[in-house]
Protein backbone atom coordinates (compact mmCIF):
# COMPACT_ATOMS: atom_id res chain seq x y z
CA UNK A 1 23.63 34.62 105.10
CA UNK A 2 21.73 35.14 108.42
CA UNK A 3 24.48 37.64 108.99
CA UNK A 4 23.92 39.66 106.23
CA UNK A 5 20.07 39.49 106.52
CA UNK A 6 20.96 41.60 110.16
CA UNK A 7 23.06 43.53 109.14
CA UNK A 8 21.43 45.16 106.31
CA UNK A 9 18.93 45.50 109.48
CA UNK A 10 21.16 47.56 111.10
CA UNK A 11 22.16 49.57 108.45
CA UNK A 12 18.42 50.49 107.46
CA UNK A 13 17.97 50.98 111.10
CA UNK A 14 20.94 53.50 111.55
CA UNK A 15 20.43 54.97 108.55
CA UNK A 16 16.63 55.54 107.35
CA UNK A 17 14.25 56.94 109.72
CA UNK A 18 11.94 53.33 110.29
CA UNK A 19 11.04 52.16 113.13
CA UNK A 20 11.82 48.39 114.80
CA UNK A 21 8.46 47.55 113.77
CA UNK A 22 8.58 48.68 110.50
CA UNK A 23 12.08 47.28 109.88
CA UNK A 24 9.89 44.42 111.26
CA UNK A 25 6.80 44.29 108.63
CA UNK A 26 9.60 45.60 105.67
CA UNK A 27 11.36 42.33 106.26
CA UNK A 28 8.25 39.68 106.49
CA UNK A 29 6.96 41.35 103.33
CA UNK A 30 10.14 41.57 101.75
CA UNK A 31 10.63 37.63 102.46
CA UNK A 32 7.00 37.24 101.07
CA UNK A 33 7.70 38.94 97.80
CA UNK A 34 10.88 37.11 96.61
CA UNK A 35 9.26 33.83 98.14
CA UNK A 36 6.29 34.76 95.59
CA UNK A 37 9.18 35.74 92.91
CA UNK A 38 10.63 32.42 93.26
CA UNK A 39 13.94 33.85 94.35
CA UNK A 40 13.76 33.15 98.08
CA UNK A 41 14.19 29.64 97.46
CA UNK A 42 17.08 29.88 95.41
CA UNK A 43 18.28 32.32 98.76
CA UNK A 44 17.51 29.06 100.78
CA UNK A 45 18.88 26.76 99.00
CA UNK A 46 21.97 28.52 99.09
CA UNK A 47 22.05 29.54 102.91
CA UNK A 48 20.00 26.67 104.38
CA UNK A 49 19.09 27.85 107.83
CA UNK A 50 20.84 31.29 107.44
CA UNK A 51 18.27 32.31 105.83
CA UNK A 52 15.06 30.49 107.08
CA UNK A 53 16.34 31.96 110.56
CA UNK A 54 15.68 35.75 110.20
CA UNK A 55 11.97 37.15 110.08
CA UNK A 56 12.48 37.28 106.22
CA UNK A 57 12.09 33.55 106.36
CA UNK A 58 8.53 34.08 108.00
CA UNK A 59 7.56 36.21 105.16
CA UNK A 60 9.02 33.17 102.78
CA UNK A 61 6.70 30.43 105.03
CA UNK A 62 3.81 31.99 104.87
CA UNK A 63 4.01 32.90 100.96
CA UNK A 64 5.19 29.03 100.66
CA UNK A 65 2.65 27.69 102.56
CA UNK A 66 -0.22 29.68 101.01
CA UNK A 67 1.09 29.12 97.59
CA UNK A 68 1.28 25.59 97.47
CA UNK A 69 -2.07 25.12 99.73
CA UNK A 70 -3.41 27.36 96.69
CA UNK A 71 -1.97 24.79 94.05
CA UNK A 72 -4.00 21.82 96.25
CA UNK A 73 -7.42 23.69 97.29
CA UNK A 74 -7.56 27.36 95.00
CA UNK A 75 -8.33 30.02 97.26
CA UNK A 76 -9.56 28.64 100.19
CA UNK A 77 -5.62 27.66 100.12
CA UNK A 78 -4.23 31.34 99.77
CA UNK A 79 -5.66 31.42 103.52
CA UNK A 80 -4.93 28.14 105.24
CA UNK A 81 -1.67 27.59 103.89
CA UNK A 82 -0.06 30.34 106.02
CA UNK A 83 -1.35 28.51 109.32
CA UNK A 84 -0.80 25.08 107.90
CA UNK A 85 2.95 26.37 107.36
CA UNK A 86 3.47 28.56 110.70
CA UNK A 87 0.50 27.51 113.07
CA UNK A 88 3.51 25.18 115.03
CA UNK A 89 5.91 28.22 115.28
CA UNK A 90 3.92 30.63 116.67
CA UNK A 91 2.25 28.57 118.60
CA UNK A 92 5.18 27.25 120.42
CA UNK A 93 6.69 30.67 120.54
CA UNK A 94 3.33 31.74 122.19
CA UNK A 95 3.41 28.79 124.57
CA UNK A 96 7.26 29.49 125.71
CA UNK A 97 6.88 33.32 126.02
CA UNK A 98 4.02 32.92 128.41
CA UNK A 99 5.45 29.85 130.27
CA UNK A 100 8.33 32.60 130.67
CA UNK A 101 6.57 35.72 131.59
CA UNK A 102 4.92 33.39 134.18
CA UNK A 103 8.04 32.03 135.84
CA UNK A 104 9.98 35.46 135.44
CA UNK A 105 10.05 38.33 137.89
CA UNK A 106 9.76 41.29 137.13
CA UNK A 107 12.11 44.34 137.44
CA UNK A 108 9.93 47.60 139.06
């Protein structure tokens, strides 16, 4: 499913006139809608990690997260549950990409 996720990437890409960072915010919002829809899951449930993977599956954690932290707190929720969901992701993607820009040279 991961597959197909990409490649309909690289279709939109080759075909439409967006951007890599739009393709980029289409696809976390796009995750975040069907999360919201209740049809992402079904998506997951089918695919496991093939479609958790992709950045639509960011869009799906954050809705997820902010959803059920909604369900638990009301709106104070909407906005922690995101972080409560993602805060270990990012922050180990943050820590690894600067541990590697460190230890990496370079090319002038």
């Amino acid at each position: 499913m991961g597959g197909a996720i990409c490649a309909l990437g690289q279709v939109l890409l080759d075909t439409s006139k967006l951007s890599p960072p739009h393709m980029l915010v289409a696809f976390v919002v796009a995750g975040a809608i069907l999360s919201g829809l209740g049809i992402y899951d079904k998506l997951v449930d089918f695919a496991g990690a093939g479609a958790l993977i992709p950045v639509s599956g960011f869009g799906h954690s954050i809705a997820r997260g902010s959803l059920m932290e909604a369900q638990r707190l009301g709106v104070v929720g909407l906005f922690t549950g995101a972080l409560e969901f993602t805060g270990l992701g990012v922050t180990t993607a943050v820590f690894f990409g600067t541990v590697i820009a460190l230890a990496a040279t370079p090319k002038p």
